[in-house]
C-alpha atoms as a PDB file:
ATOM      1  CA  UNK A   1     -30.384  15.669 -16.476  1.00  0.00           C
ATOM      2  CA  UNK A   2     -30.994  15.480 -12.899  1.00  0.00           C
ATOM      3  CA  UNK A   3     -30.815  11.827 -11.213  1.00  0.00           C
ATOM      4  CA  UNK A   4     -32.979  11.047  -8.138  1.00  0.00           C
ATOM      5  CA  UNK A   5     -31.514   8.724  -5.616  1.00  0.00           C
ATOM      6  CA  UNK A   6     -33.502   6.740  -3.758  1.00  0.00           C
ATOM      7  CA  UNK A   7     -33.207   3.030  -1.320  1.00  0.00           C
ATOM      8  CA  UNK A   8     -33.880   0.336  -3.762  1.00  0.00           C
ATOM      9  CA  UNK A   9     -36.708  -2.412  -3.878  1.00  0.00           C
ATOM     10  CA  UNK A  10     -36.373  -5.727  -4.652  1.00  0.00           C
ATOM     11  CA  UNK A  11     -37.760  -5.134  -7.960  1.00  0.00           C
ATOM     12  CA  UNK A  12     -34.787  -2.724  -8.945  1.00  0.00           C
ATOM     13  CA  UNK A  13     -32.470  -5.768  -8.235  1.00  0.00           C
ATOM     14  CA  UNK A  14     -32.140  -6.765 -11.775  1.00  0.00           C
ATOM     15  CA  UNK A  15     -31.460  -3.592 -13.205  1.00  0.00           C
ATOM     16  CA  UNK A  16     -28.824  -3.279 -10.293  1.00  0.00           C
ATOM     17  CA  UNK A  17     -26.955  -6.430 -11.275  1.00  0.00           C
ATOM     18  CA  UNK A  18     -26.980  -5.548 -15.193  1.00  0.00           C
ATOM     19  CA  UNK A  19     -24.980  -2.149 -13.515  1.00  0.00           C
ATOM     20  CA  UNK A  20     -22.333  -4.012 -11.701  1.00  0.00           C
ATOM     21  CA  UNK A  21     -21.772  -6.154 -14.857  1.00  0.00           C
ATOM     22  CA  UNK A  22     -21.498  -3.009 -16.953  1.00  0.00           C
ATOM     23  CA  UNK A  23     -17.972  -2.839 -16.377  1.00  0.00           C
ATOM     24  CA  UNK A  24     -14.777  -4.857 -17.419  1.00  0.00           C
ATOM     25  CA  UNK A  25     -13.782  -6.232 -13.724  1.00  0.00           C
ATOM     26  CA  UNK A  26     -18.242  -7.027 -13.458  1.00  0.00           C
ATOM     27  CA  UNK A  27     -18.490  -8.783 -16.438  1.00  0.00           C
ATOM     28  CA  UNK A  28     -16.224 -11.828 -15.097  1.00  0.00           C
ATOM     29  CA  UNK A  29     -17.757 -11.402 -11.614  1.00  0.00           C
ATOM     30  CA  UNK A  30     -21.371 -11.442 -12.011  1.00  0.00           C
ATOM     31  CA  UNK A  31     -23.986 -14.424 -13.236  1.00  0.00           C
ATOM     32  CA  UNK A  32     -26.884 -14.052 -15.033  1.00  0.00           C
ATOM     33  CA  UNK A  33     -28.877 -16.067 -12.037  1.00  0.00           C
ATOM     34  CA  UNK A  34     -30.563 -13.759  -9.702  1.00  0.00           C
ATOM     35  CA  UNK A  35     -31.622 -15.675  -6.801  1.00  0.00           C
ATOM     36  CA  UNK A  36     -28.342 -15.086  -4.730  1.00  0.00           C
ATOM     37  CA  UNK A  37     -28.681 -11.231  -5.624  1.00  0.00           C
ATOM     38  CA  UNK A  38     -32.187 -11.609  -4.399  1.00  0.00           C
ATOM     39  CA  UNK A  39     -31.675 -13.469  -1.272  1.00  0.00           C
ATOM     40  CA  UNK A  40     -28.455 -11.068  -0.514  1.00  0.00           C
ATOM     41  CA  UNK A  41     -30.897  -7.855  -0.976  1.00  0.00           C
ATOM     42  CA  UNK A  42     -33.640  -9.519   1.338  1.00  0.00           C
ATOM     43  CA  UNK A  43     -30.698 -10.111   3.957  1.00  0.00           C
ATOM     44  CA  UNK A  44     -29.646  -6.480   3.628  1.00  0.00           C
ATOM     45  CA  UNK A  45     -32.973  -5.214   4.094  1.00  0.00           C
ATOM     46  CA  UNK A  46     -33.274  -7.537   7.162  1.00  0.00           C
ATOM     47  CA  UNK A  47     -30.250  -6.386   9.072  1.00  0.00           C
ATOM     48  CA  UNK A  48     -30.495  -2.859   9.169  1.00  0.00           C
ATOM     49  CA  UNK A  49     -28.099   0.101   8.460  1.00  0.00           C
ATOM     50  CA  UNK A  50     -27.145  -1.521   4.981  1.00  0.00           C
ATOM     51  CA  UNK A  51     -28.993  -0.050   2.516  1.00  0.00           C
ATOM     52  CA  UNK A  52     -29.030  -0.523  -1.368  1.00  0.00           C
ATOM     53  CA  UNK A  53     -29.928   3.001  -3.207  1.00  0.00           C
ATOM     54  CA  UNK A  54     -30.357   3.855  -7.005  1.00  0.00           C
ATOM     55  CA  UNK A  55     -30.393   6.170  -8.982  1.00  0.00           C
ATOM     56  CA  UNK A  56     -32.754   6.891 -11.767  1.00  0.00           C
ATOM     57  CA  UNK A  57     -33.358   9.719 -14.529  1.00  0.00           C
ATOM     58  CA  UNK A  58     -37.338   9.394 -15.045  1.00  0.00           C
ATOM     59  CA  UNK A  59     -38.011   5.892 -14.803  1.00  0.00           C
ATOM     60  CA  UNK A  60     -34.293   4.025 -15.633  1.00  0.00           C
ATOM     61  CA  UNK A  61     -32.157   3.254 -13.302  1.00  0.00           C
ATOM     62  CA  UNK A  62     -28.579   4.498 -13.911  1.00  0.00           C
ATOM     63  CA  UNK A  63     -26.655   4.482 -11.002  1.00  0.00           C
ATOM     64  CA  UNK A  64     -26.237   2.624  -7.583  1.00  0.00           C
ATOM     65  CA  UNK A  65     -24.377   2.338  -4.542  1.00  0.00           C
ATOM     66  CA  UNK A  66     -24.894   0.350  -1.086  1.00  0.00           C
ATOM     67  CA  UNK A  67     -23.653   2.162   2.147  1.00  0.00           C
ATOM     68  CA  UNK A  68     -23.135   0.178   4.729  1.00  0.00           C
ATOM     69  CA  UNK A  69     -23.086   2.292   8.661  1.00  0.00           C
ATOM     70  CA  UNK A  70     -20.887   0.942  11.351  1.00  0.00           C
ATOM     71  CA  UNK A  71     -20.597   1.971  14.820  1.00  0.00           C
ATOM     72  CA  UNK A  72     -17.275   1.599  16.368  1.00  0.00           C
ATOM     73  CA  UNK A  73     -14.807   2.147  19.127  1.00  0.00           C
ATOM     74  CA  UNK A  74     -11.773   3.344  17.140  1.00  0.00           C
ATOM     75  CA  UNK A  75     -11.396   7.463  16.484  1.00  0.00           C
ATOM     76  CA  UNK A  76     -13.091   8.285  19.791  1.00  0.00           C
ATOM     77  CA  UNK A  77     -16.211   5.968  18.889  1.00  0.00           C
ATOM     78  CA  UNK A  78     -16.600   7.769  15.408  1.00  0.00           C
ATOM     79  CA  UNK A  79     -19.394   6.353  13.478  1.00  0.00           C
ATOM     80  CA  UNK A  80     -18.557   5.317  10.184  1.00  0.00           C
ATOM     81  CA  UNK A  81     -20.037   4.517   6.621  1.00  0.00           C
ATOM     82  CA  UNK A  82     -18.426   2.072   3.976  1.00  0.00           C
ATOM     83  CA  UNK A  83     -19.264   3.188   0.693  1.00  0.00           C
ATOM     84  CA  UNK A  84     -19.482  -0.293  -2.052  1.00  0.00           C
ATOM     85  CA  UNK A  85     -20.951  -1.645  -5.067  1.00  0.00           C
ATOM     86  CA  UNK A  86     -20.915   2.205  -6.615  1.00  0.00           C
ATOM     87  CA  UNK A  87     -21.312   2.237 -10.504  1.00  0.00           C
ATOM     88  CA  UNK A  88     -22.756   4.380 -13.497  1.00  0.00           C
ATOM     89  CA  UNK A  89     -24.081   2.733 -16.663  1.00  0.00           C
ATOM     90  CA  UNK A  90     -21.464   3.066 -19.201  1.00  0.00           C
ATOM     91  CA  UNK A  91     -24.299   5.001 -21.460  1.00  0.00           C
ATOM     92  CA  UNK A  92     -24.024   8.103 -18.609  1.00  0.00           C
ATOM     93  CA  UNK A  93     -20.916   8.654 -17.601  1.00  0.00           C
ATOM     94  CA  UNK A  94     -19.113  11.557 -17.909  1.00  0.00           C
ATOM     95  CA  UNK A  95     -22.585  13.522 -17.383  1.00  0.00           C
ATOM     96  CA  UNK A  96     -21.358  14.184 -13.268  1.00  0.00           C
ATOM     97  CA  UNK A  97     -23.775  11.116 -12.400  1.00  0.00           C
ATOM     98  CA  UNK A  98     -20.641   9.855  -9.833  1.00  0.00           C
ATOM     99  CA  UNK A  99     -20.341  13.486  -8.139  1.00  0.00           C
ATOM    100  CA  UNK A 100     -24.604  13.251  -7.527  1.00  0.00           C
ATOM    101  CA  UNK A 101     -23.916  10.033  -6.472  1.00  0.00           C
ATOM    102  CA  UNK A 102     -21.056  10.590  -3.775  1.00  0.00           C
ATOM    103  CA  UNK A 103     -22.668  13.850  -2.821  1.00  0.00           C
ATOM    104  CA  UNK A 104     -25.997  11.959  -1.877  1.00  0.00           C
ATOM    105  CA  UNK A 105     -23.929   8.860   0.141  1.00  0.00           C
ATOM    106  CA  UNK A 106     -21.924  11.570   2.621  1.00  0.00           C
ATOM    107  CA  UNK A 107     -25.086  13.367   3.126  1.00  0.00           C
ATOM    108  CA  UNK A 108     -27.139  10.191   4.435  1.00  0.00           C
ATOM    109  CA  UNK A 109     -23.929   9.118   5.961  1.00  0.00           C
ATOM    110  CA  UNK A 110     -23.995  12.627   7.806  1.00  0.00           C
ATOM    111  CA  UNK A 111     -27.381  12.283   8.242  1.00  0.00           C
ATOM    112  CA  UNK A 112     -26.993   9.112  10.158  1.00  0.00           C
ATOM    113  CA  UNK A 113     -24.004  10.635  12.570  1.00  0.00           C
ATOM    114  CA  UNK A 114     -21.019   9.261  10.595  1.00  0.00           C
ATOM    115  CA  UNK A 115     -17.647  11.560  10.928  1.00  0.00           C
ATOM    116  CA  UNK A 116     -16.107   9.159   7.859  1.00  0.00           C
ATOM    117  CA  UNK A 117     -17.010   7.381   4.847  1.00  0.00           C
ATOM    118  CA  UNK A 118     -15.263   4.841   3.622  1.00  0.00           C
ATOM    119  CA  UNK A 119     -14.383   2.360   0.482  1.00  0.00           C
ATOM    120  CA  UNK A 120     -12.253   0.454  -1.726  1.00  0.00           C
ATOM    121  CA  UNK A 121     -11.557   0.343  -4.946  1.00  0.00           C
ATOM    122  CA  UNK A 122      -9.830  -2.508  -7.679  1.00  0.00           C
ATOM    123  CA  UNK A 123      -6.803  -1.184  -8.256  1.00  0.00           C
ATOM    124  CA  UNK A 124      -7.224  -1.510 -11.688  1.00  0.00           C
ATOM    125  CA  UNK A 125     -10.080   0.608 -12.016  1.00  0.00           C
ATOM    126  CA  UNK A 126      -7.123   3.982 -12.639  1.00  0.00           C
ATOM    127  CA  UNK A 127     -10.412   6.227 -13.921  1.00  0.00           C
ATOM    128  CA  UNK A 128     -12.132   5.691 -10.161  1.00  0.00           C
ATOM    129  CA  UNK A 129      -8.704   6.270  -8.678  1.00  0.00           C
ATOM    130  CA  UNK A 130      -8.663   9.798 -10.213  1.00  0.00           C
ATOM    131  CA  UNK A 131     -12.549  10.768  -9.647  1.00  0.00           C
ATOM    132  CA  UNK A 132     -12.054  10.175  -6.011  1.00  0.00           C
ATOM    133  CA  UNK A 133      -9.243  12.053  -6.095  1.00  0.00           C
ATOM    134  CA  UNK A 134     -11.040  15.141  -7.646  1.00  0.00           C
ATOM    135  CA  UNK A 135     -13.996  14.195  -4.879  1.00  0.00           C
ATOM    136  CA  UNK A 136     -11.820  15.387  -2.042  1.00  0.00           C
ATOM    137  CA  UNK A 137     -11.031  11.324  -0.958  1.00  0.00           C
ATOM    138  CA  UNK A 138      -7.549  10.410   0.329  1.00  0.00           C
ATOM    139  CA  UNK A 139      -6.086   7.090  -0.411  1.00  0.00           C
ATOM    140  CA  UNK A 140      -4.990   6.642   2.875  1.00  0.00           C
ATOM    141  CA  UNK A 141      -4.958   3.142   3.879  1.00  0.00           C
ATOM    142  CA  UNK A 142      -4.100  -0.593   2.007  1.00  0.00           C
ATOM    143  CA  UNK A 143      -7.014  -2.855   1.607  1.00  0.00           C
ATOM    144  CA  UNK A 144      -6.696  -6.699   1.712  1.00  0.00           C
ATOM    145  CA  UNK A 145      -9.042  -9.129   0.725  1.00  0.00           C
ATOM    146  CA  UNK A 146      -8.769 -12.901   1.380  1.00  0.00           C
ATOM    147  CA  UNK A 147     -11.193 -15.610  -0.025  1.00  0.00           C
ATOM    148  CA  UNK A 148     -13.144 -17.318   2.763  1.00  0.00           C
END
């Protein structure tokens, strides 16, 4: 099976959203009302260098990720990409869907002049943990998140 990845339209939003509430940590995070999907999606089409990509096998949609690029002053003005929102439908994984997928983010993020990609990840999610591991990623920093 070969997955094609590809930016998203609007149209894929749905099928993006049943993705990120394919998981245990999704299902408690995500709402069945799409309008503040849609209006997110329009706003990250409208600012540029944040782009929402899929990935499909024929015509369904079975993957996604959003990468975010970011220039910057710190490590000599490195470019950088943030890597979110990655996920597999439960029905593929374990077919190497997630190595497609990562392979595909660093080479737009090369593509677009980054030297580093970046993420985070729940630390409950112990299966992610262990594929970025095998994908070469170092867990190098602690993330914090505060509620605005």
């Amino acid at each position: 099976m070969t997955v094609a990845f590809q930016p998203a339209t609007r149209a894929d939003v749905p099928a993006v959203v049943a993705l990120l509430a394919d998981d245990i940590l999704g299902r408690g995070r995500e709402t069945a009302d799409l309008a503040p999907y849609l209006a997110a999606f329009d706003a990250m089409r409208a600012e540029g260098g944040n782009t929402l990509y899929v990935g499909r096998i024929g015509a369904a949609i079975v993957a996604c990720y959003q990468l975010t690029l970011i220039s910057g002053l710190s490590l000599s003005a490195a470019r950088r990409a943030l890597l979110e929102g990655v996920r597999v439908a439960s029905t593929h994984r374990g077919q190497r869907i997630g190595e497609a997928l990562v392979a595909d983010a660093e080479a737009r993020a090369r593509a677009a002049g980054c030297r580093l990609i970046h993420f985070t990840t729940n630390k409950a999610r112990g299966d992610a943990h262990r594929f970025y591991d095998r994908m070469g990623f170092t867990p190098s920093h602690i993330g914090y998140k505060k509620p605005l």
